[in-house]
N, C-alpha and C. Protein backbone atom coordinates (compact mmCIF):
# COMPACT_ATOMS: atom_id res chain seq x y z
N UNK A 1 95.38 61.02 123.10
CA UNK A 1 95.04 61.28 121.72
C UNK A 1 95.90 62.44 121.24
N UNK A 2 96.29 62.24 119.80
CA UNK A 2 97.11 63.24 119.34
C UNK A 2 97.19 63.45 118.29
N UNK A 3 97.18 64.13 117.56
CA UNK A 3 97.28 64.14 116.05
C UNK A 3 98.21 63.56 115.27
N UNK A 4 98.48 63.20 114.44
CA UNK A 4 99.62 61.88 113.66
C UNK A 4 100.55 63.10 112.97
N UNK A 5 101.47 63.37 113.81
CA UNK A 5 102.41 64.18 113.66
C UNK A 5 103.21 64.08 112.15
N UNK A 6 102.93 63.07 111.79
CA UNK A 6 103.67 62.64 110.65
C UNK A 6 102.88 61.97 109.49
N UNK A 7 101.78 63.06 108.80
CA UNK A 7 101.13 62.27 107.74
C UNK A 7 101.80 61.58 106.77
N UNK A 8 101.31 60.30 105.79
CA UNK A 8 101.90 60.02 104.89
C UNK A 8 101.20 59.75 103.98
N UNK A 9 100.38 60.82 103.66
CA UNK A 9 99.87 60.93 102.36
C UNK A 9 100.71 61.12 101.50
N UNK A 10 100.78 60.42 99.86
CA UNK A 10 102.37 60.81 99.34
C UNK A 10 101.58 61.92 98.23
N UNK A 11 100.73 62.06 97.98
CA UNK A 11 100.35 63.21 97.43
C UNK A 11 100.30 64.38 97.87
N UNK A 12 99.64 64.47 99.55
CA UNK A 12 99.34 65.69 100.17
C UNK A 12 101.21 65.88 100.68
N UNK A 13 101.87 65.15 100.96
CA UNK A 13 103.53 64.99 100.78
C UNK A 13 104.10 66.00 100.22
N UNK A 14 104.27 65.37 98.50
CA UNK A 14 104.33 66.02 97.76
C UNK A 14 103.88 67.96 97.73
N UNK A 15 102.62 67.94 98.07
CA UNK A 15 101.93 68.88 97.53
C UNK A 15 102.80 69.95 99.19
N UNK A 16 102.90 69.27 100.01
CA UNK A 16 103.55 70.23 100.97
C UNK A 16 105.32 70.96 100.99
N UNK A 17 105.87 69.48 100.64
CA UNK A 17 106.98 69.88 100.48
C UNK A 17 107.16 70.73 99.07
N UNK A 18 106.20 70.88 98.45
CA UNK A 18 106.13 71.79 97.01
C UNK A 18 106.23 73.38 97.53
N UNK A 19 105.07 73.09 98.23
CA UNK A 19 104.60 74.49 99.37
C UNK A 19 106.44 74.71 99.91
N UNK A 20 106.75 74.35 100.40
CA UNK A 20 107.78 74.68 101.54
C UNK A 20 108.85 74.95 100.74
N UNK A 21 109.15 74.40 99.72
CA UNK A 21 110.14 74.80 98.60
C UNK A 21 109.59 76.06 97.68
N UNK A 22 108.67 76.52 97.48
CA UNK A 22 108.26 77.34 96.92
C UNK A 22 108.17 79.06 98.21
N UNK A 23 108.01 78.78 99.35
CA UNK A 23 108.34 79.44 100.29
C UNK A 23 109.64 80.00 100.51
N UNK A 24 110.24 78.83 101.05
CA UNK A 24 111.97 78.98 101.03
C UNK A 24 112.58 79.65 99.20
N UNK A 25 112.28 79.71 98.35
CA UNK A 25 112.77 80.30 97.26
C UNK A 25 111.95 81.73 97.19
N UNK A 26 111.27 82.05 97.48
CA UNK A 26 109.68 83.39 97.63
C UNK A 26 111.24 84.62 98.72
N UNK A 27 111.50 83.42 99.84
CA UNK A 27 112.29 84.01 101.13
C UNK A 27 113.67 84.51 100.21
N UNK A 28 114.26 83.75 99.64
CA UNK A 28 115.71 84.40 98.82
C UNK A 28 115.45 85.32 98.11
N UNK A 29 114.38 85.25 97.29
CA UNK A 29 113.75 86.18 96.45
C UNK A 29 113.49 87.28 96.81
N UNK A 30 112.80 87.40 98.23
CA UNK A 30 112.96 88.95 98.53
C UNK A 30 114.26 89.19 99.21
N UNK A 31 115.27 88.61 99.86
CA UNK A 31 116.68 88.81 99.94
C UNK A 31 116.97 89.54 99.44
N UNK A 32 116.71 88.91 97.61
CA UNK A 32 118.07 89.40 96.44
C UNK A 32 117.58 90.84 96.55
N UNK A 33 115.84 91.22 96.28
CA UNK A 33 114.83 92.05 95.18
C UNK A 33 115.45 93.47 96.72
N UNK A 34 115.16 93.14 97.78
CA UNK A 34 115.71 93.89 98.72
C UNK A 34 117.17 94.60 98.85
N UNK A 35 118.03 93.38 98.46
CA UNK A 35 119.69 93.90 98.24
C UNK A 35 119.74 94.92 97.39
N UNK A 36 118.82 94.35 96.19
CA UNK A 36 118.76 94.92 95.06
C UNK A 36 118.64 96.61 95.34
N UNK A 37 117.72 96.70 95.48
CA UNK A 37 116.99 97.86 95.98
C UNK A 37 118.33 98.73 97.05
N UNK A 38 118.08 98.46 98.40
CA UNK A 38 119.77 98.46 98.88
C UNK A 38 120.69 99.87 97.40
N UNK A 39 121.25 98.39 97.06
CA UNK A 39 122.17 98.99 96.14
C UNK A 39 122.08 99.71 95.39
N UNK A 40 121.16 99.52 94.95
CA UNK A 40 120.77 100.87 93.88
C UNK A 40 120.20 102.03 94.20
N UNK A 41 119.86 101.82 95.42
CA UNK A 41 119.22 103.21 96.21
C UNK A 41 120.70 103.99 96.42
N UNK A 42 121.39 103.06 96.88
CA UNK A 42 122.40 104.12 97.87
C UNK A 42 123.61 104.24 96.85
N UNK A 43 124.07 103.09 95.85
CA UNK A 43 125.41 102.82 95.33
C UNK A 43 124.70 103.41 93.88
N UNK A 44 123.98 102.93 93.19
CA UNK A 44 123.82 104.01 91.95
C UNK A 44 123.24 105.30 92.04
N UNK A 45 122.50 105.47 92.51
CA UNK A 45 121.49 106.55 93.12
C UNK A 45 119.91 106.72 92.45
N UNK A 46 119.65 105.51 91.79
CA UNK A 46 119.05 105.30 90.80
C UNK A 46 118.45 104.04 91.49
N UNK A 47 117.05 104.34 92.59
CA UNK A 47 115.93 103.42 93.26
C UNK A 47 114.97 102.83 91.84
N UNK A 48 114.83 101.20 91.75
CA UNK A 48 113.84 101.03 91.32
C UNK A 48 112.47 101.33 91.81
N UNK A 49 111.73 100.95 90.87
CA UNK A 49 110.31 101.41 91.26
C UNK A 49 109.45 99.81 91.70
N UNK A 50 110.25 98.72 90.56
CA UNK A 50 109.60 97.82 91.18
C UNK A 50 109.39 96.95 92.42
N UNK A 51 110.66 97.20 92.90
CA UNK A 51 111.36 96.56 93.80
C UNK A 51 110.36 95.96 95.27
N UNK A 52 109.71 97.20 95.39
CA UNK A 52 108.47 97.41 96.54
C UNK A 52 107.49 96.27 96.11
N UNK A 53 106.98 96.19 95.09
CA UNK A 53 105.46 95.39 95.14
C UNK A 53 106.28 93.96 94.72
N UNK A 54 106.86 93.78 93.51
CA UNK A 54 107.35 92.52 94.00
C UNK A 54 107.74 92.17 95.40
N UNK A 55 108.86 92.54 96.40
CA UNK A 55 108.89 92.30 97.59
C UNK A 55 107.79 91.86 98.60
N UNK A 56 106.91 92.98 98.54
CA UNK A 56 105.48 92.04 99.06
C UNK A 56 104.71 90.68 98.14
N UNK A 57 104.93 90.50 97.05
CA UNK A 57 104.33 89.36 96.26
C UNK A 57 105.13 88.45 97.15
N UNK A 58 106.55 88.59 97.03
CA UNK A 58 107.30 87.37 97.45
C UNK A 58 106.94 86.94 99.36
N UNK A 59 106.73 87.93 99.94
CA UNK A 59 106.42 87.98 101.21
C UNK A 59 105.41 87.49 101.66
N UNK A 60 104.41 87.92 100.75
CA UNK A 60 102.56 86.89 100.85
C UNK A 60 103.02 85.64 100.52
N UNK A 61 104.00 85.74 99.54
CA UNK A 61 104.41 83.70 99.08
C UNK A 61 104.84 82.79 99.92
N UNK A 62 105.74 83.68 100.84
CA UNK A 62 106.72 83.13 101.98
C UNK A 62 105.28 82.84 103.00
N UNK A 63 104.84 83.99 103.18
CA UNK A 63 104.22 83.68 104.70
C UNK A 63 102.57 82.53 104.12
N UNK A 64 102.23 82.57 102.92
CA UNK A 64 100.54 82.09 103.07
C UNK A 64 101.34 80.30 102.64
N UNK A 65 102.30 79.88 102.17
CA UNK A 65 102.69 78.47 101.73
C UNK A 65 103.27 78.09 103.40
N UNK A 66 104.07 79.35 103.91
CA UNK A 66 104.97 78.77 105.17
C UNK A 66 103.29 78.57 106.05
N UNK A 67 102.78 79.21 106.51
CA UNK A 67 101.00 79.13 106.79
C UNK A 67 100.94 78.03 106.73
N UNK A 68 100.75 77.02 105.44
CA UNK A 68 100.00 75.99 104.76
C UNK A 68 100.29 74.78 105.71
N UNK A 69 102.21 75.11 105.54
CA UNK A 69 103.02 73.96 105.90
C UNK A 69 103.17 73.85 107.39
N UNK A 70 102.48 75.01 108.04
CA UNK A 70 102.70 74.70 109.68
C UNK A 70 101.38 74.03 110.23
N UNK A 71 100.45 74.52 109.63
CA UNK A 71 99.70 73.49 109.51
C UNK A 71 99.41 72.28 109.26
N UNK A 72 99.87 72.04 108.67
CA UNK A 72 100.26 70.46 108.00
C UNK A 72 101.04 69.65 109.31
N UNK A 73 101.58 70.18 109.14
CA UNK A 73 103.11 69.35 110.66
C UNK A 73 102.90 70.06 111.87
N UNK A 74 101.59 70.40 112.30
CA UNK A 74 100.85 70.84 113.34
C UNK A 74 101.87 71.87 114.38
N UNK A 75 102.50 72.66 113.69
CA UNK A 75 103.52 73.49 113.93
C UNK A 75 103.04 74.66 114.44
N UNK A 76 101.88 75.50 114.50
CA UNK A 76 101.26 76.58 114.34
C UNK A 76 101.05 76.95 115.81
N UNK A 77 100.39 78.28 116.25
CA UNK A 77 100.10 78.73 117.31
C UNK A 77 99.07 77.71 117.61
N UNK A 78 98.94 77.64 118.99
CA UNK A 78 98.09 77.08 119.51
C UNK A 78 97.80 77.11 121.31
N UNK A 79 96.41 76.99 121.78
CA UNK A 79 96.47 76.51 123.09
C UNK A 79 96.32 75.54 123.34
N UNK A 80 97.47 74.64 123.62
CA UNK A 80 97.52 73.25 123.57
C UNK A 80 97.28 72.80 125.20
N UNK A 81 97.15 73.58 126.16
CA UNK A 81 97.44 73.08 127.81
C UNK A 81 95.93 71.95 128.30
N UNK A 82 94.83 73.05 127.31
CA UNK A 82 93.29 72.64 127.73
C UNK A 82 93.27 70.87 127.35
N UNK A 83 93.70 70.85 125.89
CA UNK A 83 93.73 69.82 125.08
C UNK A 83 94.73 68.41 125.87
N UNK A 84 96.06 68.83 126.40
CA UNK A 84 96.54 67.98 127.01
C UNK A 84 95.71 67.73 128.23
N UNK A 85 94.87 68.24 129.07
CA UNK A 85 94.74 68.32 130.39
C UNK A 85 93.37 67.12 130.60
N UNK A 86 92.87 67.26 128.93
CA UNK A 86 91.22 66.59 128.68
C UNK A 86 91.45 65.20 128.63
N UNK A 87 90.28 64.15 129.12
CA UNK A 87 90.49 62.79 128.07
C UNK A 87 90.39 62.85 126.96
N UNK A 88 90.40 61.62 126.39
CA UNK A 88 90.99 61.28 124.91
C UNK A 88 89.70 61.92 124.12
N UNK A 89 88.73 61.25 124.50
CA UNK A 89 87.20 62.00 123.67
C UNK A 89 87.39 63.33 123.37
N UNK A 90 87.39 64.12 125.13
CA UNK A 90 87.14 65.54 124.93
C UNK A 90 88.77 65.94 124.16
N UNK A 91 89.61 65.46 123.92
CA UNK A 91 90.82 66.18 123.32
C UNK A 91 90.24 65.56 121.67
N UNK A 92 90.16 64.78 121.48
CA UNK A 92 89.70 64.42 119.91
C UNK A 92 88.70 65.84 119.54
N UNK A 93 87.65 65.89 120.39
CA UNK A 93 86.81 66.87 119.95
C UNK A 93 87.40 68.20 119.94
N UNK A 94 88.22 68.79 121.07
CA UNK A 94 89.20 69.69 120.89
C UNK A 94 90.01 69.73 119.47
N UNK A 95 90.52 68.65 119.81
CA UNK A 95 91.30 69.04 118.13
C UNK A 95 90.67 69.23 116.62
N UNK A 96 89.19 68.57 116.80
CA UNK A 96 88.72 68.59 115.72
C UNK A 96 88.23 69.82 115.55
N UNK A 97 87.60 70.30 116.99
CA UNK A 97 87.34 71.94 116.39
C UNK A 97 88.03 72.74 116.00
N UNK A 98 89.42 72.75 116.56
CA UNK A 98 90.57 73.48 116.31
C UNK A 98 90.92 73.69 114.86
N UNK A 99 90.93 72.62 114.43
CA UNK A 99 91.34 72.10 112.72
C UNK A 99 90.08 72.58 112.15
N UNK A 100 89.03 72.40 112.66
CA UNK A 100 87.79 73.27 112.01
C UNK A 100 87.66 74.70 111.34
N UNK A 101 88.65 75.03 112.71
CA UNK A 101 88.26 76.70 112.61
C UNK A 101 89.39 77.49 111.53
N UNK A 102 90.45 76.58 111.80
CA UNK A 102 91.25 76.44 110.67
C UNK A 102 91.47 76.68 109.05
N UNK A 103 90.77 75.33 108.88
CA UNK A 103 90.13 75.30 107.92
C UNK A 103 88.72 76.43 107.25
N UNK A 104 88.51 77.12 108.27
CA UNK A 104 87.51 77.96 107.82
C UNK A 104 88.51 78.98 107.79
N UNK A 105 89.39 79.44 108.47
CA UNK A 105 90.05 80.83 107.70
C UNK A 105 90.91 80.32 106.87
N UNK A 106 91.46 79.28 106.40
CA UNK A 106 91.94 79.07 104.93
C UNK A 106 90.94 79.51 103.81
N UNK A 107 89.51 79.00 104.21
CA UNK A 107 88.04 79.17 103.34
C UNK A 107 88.26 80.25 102.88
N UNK A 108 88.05 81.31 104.18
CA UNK A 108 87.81 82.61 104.10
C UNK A 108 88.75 83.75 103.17
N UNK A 109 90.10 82.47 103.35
CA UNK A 109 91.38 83.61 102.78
C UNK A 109 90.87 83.07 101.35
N UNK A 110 90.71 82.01 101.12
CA UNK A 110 90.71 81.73 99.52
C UNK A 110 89.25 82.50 98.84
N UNK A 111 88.21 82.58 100.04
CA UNK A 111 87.47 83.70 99.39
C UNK A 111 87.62 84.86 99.10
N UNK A 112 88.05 85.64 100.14
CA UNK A 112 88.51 86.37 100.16
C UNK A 112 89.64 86.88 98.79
N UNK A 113 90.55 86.45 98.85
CA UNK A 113 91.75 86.18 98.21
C UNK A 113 91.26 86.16 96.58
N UNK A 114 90.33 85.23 96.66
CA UNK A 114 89.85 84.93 94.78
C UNK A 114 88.81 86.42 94.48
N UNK A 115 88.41 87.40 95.67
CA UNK A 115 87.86 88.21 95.38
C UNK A 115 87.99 89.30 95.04
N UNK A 116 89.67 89.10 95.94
CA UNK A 116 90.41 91.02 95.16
C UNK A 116 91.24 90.39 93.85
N UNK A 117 91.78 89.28 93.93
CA UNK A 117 92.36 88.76 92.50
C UNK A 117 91.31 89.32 91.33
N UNK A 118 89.93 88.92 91.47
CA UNK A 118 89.46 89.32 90.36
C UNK A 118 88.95 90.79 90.35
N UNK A 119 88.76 91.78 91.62
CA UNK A 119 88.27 92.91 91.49
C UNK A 119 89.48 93.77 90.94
N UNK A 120 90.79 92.96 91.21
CA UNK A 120 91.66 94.26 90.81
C UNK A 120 92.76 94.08 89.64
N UNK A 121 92.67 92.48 89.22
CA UNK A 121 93.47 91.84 88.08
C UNK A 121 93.60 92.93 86.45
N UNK A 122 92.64 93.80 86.35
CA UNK A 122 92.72 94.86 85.10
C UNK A 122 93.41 96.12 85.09
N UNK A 123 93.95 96.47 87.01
CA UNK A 123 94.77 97.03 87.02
C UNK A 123 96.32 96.91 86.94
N UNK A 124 96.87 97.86 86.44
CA UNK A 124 98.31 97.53 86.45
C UNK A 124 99.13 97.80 88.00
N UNK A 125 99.73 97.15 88.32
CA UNK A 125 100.77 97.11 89.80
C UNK A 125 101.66 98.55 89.44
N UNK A 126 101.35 99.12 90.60
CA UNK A 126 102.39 100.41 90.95
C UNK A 126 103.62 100.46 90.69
N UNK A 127 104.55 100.62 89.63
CA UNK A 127 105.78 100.42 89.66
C UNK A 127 106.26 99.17 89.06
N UNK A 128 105.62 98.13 88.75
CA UNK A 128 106.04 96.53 88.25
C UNK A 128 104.73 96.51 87.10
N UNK A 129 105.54 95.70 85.92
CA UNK A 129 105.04 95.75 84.91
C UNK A 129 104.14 94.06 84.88
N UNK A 130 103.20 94.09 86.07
CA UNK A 130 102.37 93.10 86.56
C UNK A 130 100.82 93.34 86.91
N UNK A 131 99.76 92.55 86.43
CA UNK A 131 98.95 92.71 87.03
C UNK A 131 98.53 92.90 89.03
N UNK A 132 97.36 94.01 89.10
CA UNK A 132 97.94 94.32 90.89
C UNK A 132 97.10 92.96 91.51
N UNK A 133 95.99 92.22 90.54
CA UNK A 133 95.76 91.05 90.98
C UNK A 133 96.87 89.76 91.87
N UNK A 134 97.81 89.95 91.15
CA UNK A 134 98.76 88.76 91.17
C UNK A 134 98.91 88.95 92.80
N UNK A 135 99.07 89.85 93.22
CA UNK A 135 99.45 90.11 94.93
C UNK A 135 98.29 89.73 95.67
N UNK A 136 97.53 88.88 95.21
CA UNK A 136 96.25 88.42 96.43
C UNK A 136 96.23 86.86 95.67
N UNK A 137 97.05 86.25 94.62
CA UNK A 137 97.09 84.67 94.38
C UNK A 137 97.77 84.28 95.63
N UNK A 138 98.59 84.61 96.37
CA UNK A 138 99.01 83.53 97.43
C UNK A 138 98.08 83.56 98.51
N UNK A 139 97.34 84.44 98.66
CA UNK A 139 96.57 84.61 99.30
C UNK A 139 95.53 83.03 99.80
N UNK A 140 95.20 83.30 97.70
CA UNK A 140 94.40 82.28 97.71
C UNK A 140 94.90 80.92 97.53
N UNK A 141 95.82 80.41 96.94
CA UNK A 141 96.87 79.28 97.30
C UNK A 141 96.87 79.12 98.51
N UNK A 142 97.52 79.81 99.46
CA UNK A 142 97.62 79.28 101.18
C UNK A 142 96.86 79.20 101.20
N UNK A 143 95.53 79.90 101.51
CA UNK A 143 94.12 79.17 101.91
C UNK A 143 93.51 78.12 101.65
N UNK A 144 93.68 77.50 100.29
CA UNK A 144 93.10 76.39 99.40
C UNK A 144 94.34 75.34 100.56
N UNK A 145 95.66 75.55 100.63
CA UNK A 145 96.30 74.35 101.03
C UNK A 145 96.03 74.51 102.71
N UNK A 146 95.79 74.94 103.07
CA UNK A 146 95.33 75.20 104.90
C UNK A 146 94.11 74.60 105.17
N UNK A 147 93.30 74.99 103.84
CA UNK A 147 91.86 74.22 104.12
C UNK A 147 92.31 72.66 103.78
N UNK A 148 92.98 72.13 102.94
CA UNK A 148 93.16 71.01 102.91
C UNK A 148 93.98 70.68 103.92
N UNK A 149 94.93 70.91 104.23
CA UNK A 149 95.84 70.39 105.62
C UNK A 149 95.43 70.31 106.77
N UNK A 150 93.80 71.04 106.93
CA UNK A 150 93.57 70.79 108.28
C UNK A 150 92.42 69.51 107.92
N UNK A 151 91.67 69.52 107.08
CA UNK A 151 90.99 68.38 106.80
C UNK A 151 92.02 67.39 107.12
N UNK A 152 92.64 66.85 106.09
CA UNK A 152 93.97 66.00 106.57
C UNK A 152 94.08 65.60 107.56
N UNK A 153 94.45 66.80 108.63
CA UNK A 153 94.38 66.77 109.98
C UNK A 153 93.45 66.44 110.71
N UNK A 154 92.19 66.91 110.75
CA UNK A 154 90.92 66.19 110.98
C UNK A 154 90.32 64.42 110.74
N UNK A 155 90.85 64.24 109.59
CA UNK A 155 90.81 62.83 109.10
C UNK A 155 92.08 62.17 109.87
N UNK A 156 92.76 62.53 110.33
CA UNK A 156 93.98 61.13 110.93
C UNK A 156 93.85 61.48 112.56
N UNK A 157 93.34 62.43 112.89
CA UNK A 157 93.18 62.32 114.59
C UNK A 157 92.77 61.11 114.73
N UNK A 158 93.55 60.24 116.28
CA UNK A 158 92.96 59.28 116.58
C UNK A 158 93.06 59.64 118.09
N UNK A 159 92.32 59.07 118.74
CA UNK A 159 92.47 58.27 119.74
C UNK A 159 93.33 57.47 120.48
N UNK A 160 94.78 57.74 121.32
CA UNK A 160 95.49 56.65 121.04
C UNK A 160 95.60 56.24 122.93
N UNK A 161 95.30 55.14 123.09
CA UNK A 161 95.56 54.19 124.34
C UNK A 161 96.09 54.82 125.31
N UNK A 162 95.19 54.90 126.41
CA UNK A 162 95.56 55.17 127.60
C UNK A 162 96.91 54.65 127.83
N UNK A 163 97.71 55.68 128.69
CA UNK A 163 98.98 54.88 129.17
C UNK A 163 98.90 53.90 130.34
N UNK A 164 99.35 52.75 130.66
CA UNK A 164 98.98 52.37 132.06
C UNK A 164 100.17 52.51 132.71
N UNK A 165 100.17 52.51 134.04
CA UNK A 165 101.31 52.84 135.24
C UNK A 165 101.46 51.49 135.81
């Protein structure tokens, strides 16, 4: 038994490779906002101020979508030795808890996450002319898509045929 390495939901598809493109551009983004910074620290002498909190916005973007998507394509940390070692039952049930628990800290981040968004959205961000809310939305985005990707994941585990020798 193994998890279907290769969903083809063309929505949840979609909605991943959205994630993963929105990651990979989050990743250049703090590149540039970093160079940026870089240069103007040392070559004008004249440091922005924003440079810092955007950089972490883009960094929560990179890591809570890249999160989403390793999940999804069952990419993520794991102790996989127990799970190979079990029959098919006890590895189904293995995996399902696994994806369970999963799915509950996606929960947790999107609770979490939707809770400083709104406790701190009236303040202004240190240095960036942004609400300081905005730095806990990816928060809650990755979580919302983690909780769905492991469901996903949960729903296509199968069972698959003993090998015979």
């Amino acid at each position: 038994m193994t998890p279907n390495t290769d969903p083809t939901n063309p929505l949840l598809n979609r909605l991943s490779n959205a994630a993963l493109v929105l990651a990979g551009i989050a990743l250049v983004g703090v590149a540039i906002v970093e160079g940026w910074q870089v240069f103007a620290r040392y070559v004008l002498n004249n440091s922005p101020s924003w440079t810092e909190p955007v950089a972490l916005l883009l960094m929560s973007t990179t890591m809570m979508c890249g999160a989403a998507v390793g999940v999804r394509s069952n990419r993520h940390f794991g102790f996989f030795i127990l799970g190979e070692m079990a029959s098919p039952r006890i590895r189904r049930v293995l995996v399902i808890f696994a994806q369970s628990i999963i799915a509950l800290v996606g929960a947790l981040f999107v609770v979490a996450g939707i809770r400083l968004v709104a406790e701190s959205w009236d303040f202004p961000m240190a240095g960036a002319p942004l609400p300081q809310g905005i730095v806990y939305l990816p928060i809650c985005i990755g979580g919302a898509l983690i909780v769905v990707f492991s469901i996903e994941r949960i729903v296509i585990t199968r069972v698959e045929p003993a090998v015979q020798s």
